[in-house]
N, C-alpha and C. Protein backbone atom coordinates (compact mmCIF):
# COMPACT_ATOMS: atom_id res chain seq x y z
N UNK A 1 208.50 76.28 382.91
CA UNK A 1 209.41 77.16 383.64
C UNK A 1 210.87 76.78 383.36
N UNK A 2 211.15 75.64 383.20
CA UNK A 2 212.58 75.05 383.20
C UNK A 2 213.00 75.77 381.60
N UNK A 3 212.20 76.03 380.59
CA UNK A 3 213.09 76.29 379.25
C UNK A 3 213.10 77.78 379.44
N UNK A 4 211.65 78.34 380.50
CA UNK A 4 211.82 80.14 380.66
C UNK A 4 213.02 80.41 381.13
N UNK A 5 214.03 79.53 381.78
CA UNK A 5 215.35 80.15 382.17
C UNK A 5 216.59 80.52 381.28
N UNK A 6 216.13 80.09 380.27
CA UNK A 6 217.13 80.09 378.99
C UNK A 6 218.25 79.25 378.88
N UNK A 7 217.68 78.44 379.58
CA UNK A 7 219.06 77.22 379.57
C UNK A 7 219.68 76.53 378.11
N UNK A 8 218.58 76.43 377.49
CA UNK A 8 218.86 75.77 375.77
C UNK A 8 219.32 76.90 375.00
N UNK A 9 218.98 78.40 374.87
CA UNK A 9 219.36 79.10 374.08
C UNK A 9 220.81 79.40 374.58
N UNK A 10 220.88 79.56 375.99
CA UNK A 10 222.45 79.70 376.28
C UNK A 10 223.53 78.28 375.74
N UNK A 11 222.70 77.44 375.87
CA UNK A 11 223.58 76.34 375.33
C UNK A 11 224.01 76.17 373.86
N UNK A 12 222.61 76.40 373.47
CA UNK A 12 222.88 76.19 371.78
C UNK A 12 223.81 77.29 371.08
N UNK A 13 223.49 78.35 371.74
CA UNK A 13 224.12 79.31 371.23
C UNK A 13 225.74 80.12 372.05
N UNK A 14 225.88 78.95 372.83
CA UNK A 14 227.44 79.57 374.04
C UNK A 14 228.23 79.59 373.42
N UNK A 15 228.75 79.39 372.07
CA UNK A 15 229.74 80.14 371.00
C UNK A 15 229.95 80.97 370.92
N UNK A 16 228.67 81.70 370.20
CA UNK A 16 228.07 82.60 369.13
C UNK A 16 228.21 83.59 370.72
N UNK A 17 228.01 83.40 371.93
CA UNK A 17 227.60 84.43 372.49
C UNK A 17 229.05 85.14 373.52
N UNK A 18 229.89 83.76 373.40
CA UNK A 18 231.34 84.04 373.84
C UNK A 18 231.79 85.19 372.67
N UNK A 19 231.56 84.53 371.34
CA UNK A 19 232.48 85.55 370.71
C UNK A 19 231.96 86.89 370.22
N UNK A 20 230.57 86.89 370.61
CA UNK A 20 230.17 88.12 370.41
C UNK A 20 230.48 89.60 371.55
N UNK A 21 231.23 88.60 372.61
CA UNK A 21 231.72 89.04 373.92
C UNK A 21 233.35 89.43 373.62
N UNK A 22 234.02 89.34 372.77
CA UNK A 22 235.17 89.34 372.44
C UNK A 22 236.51 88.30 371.96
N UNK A 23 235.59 86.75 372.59
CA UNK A 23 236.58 85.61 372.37
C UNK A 23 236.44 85.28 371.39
N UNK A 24 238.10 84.99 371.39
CA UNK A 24 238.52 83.91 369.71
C UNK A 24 237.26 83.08 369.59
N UNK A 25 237.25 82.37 368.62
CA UNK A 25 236.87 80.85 367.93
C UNK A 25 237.05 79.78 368.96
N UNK A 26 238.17 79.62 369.36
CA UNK A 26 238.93 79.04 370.07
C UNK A 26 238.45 79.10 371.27
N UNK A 27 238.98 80.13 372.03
CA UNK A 27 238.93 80.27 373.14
C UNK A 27 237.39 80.18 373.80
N UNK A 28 235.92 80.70 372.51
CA UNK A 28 234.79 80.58 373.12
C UNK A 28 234.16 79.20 372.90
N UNK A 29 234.67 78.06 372.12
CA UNK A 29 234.79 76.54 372.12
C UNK A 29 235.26 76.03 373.33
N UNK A 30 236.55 76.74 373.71
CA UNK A 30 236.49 75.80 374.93
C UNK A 30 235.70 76.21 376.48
N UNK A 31 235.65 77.93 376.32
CA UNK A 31 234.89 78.06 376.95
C UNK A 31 232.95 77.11 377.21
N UNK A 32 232.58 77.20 376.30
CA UNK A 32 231.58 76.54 375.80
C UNK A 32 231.81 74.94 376.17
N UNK A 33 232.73 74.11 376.27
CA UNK A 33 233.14 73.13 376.84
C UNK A 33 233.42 73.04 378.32
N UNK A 34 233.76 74.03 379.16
CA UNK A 34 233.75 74.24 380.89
C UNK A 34 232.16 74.25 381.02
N UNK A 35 231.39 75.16 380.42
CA UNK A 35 229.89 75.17 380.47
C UNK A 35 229.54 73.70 380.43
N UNK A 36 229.90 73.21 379.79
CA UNK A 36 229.46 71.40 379.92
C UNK A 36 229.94 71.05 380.53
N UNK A 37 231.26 70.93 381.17
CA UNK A 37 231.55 69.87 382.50
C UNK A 37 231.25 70.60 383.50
N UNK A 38 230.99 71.53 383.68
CA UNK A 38 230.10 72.43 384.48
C UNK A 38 228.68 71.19 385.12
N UNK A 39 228.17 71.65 383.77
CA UNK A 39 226.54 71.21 383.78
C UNK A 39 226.54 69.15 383.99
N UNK A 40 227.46 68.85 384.09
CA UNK A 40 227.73 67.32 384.20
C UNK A 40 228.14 67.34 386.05
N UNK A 41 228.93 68.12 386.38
CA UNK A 41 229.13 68.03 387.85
C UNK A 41 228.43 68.25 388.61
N UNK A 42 227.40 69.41 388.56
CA UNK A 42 226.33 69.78 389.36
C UNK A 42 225.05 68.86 388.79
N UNK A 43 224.96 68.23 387.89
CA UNK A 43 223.73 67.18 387.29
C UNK A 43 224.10 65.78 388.52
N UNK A 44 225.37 65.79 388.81
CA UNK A 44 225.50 64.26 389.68
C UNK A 44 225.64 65.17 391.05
N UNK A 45 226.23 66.17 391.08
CA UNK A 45 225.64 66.64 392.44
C UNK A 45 224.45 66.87 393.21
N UNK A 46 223.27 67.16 391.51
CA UNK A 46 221.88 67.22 392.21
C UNK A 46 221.36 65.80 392.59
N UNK A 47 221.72 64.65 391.90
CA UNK A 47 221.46 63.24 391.78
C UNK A 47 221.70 63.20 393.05
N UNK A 48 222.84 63.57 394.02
CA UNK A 48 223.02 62.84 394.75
C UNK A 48 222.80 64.01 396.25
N UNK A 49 222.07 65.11 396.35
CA UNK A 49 221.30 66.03 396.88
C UNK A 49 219.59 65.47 396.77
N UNK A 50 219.25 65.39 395.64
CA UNK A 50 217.69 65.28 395.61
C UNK A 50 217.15 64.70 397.08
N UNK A 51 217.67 63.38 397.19
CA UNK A 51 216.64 63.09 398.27
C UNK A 51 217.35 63.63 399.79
N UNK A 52 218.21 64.15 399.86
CA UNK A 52 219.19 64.42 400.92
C UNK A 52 218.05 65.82 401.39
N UNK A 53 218.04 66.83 400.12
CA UNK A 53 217.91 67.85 400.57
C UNK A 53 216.24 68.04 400.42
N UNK A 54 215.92 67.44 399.61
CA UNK A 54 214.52 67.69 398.86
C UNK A 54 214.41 68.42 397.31
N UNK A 55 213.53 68.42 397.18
CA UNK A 55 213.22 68.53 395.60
C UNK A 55 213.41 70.22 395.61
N UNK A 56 212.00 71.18 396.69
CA UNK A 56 212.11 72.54 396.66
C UNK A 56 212.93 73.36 396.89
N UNK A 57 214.18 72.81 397.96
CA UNK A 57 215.06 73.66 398.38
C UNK A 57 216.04 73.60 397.41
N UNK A 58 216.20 72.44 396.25
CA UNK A 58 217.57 72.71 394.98
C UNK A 58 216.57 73.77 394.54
N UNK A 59 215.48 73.58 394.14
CA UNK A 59 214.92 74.16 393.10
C UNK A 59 215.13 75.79 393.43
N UNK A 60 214.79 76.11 394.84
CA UNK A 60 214.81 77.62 395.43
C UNK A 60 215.84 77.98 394.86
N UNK A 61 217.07 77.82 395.39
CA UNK A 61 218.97 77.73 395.20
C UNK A 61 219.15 77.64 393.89
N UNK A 62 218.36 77.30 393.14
CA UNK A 62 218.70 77.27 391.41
C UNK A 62 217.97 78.39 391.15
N UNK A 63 216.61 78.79 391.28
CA UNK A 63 216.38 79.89 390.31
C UNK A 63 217.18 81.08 391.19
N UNK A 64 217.51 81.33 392.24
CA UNK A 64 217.88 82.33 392.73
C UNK A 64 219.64 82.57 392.11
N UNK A 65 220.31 81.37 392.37
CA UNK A 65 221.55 80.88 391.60
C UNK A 65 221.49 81.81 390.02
N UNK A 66 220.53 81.35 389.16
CA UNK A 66 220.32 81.78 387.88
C UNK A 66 220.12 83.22 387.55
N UNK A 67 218.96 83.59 388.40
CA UNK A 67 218.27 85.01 388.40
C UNK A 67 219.82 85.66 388.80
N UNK A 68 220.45 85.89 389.97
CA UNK A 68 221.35 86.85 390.21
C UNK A 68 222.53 87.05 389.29
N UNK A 69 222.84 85.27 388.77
CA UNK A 69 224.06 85.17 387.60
C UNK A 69 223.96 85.83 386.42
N UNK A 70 222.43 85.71 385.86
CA UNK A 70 222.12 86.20 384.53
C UNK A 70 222.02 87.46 384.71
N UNK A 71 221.51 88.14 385.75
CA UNK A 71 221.24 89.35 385.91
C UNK A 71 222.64 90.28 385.49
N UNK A 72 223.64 89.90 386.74
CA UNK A 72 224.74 90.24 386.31
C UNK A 72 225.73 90.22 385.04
N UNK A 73 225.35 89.24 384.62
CA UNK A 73 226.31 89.18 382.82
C UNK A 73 225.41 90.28 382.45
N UNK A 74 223.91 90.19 382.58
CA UNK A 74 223.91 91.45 381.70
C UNK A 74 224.56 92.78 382.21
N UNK A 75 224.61 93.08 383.34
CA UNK A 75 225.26 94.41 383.52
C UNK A 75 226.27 94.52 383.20
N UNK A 76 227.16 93.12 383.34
CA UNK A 76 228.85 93.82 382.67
C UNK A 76 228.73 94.13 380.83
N UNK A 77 227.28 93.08 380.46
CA UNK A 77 227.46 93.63 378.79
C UNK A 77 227.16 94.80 378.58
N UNK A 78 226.22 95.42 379.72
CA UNK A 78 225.17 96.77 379.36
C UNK A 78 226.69 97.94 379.66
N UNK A 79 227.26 98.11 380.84
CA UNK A 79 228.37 98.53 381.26
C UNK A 79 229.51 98.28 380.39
N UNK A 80 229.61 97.81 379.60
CA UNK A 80 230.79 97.37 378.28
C UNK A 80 232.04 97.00 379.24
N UNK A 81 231.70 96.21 380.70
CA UNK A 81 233.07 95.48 381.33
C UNK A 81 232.93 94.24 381.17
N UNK A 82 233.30 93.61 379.86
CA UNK A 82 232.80 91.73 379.95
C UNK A 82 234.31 91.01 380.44
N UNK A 83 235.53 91.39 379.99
CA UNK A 83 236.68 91.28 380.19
C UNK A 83 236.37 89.62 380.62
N UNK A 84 236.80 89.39 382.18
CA UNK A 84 237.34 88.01 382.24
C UNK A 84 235.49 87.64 383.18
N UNK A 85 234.74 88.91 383.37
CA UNK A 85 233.67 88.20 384.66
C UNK A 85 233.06 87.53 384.12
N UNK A 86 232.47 87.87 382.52
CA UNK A 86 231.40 86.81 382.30
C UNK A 86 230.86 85.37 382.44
N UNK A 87 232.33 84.82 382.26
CA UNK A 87 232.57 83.31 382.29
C UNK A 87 232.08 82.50 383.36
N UNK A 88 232.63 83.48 384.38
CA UNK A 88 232.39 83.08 385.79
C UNK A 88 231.07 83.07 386.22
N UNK A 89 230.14 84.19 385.56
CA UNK A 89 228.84 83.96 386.38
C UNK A 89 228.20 83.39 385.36
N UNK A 90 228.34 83.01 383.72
CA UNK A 90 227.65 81.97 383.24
C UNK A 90 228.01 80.35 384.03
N UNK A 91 228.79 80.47 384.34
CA UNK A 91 229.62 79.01 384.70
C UNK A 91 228.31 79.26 386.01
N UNK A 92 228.12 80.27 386.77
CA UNK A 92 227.34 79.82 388.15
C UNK A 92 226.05 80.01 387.70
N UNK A 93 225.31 80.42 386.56
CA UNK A 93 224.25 80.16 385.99
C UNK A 93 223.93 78.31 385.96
N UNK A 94 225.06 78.05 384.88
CA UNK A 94 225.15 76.43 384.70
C UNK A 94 224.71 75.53 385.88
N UNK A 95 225.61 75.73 387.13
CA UNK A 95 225.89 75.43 388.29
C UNK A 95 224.26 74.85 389.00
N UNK A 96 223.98 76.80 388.71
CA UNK A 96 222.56 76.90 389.03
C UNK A 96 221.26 75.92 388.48
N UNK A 97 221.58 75.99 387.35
CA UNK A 97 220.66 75.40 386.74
C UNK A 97 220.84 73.92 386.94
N UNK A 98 221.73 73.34 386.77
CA UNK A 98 222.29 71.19 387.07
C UNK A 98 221.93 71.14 387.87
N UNK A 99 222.16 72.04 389.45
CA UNK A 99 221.86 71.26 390.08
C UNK A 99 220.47 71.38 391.05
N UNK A 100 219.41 71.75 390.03
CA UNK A 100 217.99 72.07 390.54
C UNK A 100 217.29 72.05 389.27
N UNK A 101 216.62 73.05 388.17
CA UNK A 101 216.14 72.97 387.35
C UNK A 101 216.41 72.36 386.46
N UNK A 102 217.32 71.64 385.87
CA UNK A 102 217.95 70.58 384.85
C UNK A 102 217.14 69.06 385.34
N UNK A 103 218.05 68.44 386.42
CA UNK A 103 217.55 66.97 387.07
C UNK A 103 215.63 67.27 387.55
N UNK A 104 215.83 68.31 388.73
CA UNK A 104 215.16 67.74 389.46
C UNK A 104 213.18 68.16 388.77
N UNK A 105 213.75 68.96 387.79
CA UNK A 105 212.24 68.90 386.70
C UNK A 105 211.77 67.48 386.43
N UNK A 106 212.77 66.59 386.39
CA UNK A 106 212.61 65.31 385.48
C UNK A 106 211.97 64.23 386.66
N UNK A 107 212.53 64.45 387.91
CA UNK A 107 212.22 63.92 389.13
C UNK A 107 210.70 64.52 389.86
N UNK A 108 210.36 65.50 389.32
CA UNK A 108 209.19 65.46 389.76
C UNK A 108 207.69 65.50 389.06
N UNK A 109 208.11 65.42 387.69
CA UNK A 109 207.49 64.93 386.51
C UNK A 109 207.41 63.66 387.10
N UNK A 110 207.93 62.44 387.39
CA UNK A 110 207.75 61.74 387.83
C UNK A 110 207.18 61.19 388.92
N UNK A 111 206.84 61.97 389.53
CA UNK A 111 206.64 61.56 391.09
C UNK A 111 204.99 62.62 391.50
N UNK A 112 204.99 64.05 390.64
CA UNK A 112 203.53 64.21 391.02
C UNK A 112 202.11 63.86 390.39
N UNK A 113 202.47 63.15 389.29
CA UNK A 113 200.96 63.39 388.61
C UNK A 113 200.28 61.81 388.97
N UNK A 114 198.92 61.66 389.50
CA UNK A 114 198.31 60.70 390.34
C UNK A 114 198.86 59.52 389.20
N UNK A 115 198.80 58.23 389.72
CA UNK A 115 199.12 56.56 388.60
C UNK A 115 198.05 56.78 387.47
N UNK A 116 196.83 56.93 387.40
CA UNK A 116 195.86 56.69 386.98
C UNK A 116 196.32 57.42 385.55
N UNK A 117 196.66 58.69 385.62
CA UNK A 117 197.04 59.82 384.58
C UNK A 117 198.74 59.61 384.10
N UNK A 118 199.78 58.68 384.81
CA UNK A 118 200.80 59.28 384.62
C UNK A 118 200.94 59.65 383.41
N UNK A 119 201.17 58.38 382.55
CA UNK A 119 201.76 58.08 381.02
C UNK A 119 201.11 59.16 380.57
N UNK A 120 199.94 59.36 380.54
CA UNK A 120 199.73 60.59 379.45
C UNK A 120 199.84 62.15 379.57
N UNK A 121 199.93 62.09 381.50
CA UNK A 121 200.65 63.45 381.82
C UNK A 121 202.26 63.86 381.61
N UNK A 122 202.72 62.61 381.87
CA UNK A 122 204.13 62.68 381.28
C UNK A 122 204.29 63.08 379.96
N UNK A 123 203.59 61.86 379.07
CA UNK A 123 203.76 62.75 377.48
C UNK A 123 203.33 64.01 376.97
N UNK A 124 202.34 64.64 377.76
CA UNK A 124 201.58 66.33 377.45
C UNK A 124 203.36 66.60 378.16
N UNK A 125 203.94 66.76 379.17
CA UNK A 125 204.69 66.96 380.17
C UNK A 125 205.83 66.87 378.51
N UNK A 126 206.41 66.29 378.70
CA UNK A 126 207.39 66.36 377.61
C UNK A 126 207.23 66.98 376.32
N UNK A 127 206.20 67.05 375.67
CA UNK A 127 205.87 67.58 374.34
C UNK A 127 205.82 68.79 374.86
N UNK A 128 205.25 69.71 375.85
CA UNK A 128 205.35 71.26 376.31
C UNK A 128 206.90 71.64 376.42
N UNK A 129 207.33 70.63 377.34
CA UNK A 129 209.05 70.90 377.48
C UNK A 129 209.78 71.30 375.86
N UNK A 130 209.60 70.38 375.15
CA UNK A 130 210.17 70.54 373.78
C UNK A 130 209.42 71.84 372.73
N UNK A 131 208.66 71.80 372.80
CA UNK A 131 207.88 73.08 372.27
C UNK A 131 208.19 74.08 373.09
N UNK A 132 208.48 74.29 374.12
CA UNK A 132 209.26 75.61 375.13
C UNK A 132 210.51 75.67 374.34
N UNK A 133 210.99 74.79 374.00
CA UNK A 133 212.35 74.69 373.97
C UNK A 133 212.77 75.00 372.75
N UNK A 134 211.87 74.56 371.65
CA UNK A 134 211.81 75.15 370.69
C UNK A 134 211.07 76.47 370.29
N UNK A 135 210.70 77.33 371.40
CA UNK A 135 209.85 78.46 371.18
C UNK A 135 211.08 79.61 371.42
N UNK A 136 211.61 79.23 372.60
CA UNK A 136 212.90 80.12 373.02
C UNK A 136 214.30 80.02 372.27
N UNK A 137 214.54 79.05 371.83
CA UNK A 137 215.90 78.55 371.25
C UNK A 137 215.56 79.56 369.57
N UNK A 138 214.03 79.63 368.95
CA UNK A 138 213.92 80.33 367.92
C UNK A 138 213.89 81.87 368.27
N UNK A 139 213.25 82.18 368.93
CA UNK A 139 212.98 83.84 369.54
C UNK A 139 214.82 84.45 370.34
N UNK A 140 215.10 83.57 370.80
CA UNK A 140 216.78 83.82 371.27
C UNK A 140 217.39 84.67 370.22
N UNK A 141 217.46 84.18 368.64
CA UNK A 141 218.11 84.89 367.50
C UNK A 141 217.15 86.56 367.50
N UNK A 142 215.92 86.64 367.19
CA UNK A 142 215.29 87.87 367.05
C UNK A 142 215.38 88.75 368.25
N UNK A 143 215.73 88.15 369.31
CA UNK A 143 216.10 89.00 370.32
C UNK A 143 217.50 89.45 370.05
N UNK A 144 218.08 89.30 370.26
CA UNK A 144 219.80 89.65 369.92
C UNK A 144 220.21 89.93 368.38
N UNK A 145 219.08 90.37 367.38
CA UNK A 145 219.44 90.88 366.52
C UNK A 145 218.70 91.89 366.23
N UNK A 146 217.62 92.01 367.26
CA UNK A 146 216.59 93.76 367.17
C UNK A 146 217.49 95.15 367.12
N UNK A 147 217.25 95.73 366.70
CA UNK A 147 218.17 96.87 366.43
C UNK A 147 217.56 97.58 367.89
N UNK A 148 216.07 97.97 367.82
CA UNK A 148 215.87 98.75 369.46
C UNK A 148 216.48 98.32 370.62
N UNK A 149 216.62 97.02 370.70
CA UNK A 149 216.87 96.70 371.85
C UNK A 149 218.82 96.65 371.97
N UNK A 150 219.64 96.48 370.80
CA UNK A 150 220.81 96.51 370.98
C UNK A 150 220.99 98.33 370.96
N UNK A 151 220.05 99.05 370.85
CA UNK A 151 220.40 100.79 371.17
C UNK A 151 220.08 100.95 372.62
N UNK A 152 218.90 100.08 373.29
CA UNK A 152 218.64 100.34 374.37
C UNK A 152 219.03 99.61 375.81
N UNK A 153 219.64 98.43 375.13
CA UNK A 153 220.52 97.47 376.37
C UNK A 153 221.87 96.73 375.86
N UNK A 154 221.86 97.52 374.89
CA UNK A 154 223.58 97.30 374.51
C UNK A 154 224.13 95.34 374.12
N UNK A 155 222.95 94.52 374.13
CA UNK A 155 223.27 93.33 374.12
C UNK A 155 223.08 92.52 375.44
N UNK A 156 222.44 93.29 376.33
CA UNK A 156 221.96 92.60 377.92
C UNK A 156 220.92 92.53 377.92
N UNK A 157 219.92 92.57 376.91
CA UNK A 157 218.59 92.13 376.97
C UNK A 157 218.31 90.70 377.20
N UNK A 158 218.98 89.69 376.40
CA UNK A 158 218.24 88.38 376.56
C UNK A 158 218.96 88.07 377.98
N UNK A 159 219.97 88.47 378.91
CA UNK A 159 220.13 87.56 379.85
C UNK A 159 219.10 88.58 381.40
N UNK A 160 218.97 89.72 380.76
CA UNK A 160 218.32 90.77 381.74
C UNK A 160 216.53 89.79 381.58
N UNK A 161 215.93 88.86 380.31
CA UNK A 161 214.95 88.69 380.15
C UNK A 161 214.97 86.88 380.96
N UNK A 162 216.03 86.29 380.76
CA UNK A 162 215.94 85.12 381.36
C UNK A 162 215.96 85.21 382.98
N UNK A 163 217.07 86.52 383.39
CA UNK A 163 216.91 86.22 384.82
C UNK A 163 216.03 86.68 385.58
N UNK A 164 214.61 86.80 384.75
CA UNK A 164 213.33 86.83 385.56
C UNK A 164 213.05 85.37 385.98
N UNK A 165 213.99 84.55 385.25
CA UNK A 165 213.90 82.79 386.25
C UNK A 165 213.78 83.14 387.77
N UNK A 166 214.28 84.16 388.22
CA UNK A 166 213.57 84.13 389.69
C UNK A 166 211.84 84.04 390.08
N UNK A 167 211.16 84.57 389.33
CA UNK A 167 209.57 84.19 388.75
C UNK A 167 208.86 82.52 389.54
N UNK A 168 210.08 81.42 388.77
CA UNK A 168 210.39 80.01 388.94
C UNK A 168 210.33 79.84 390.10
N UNK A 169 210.91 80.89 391.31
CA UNK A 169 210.72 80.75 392.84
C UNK A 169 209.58 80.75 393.15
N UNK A 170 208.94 81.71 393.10
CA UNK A 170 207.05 82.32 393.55
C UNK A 170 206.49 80.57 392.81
N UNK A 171 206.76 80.45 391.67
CA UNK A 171 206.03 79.19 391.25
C UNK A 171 206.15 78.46 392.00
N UNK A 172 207.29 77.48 392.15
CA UNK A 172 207.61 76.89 393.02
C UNK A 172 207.48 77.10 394.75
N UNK A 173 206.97 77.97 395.35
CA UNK A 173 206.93 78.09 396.32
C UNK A 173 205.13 78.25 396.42
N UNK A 174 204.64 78.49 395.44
CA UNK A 174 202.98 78.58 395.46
C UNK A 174 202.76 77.44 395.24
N UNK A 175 202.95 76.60 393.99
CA UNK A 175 202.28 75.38 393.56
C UNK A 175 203.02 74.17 393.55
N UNK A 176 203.99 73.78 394.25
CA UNK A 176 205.05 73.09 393.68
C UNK A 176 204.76 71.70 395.04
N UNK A 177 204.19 71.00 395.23
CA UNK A 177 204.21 70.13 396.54
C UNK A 177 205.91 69.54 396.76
N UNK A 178 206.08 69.45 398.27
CA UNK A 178 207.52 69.14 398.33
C UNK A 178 207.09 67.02 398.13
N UNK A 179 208.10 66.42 396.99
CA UNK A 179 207.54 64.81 397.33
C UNK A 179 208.95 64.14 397.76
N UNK A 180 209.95 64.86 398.35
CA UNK A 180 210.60 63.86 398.73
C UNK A 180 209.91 63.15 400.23
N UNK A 181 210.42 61.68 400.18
CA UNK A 181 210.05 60.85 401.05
C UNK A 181 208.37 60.58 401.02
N UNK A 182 208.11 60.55 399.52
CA UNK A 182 206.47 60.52 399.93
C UNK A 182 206.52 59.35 398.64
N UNK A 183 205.72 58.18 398.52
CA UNK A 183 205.22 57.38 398.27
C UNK A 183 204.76 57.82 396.82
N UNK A 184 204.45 56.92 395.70
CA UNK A 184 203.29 57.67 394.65
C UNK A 184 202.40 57.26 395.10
N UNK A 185 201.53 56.43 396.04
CA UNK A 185 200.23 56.00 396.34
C UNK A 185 200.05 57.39 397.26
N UNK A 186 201.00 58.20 398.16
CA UNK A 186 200.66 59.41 399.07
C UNK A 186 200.90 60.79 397.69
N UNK A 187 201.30 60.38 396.89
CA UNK A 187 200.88 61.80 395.83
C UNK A 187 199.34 61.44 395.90
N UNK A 188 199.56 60.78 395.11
CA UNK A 188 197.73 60.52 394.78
C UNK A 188 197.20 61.26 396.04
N UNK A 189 197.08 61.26 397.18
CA UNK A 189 196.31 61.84 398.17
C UNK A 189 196.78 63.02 398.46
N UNK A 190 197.77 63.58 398.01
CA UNK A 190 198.12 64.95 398.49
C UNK A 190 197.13 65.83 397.24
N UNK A 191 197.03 65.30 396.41
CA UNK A 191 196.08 66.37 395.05
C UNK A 191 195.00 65.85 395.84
N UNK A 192 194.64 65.60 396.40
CA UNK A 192 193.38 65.65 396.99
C UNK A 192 193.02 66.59 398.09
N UNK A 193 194.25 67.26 398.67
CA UNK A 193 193.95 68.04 399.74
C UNK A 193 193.38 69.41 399.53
């Protein structure tokens, strides 16, 4: 779920997608640089939320954060008004994403899968992450260069397709156990319930 939000293709590609929006060279570099101290402020803000608030409630506040931000860039691209808004609701995409789906994936990779299994649930756990990551970061280009889809959404397809990250909520709210303040010897017994 964490790479279905498009967090790596927006990253890898936050140049290419500033200036396909109208900005200089320049100007979508440094833009592309706020996106990172962006994603560095809300990464120590979630650090220091996680156990305050809990694991599910960043996570809620992030895909909802994401889903409404992405949603919207696409309408100002579909609407041909990108002018100065875009920035702003990628920047609260970013926001969205540091400080819930970025950290606190990594924090509960850690904390749900029973002792007995970790190490090797962790490594299936990471090798899926990277193969997501490399599944979307490749399909990102064939999306934004389909000819149907730039006649039929004007260039708001891939962020109209990521901010189904609201999806990430229902997950998280069906299968997701809350583990702050819980022990790994009390995971182990909660997969048992």
């Amino acid at each position: 779920m964490q790479q279905l939000t498009g967090i790596n293709a927006i990253l890898y590609y936050a140049p290419e997608i500033f200036k396909s929006l109208n900005s200089s060279t320049d100007v979508s570099l440094m833009q592309t640089s706020i996106l990172g101290v962006v994603n560095l402020i809300f990464t120590l803000l979630a650090i220091k939320l996680v156990d305050k608030m809990g694991r599910k409630p960043l996570l809620y506040i992030g895909s909802i954060g994401m889903s409404v931000s992405l949603a919207t860039v696409g309408l100002f691209i579909y609407y041909e008004s990108v002018g100065n808004w875009v920035l702003p609701f990628l920047l609260l995409f970013m926001a969205s994403f540091s400080i819930s789906w970025g950290p606190i994936v990594w924090v509960l990779l850690s904390e749900i899968f029973p002792n007995k299994i970790k190490s090797l649930a962790l490594a299936l756990s990471v090798f899926i992450q990277w193969v997501a990551n490399f599944v979307v970061t490749q399909f990102y280009p064939a999306i934004v260069d389909n000819q149907w889809l730039k006649d039929n959404f004007k260039g708001a397809f891939p962020f109209y397709m990521f901010s189904l990250s609201v999806l990430s909520l229902i997950f998280v709210w069906k299968n997701i156990p809350e583990t702050k303040n819980k022990t790994l010897e009390e995971m182990d017994k909660l997969w048992l319930n």
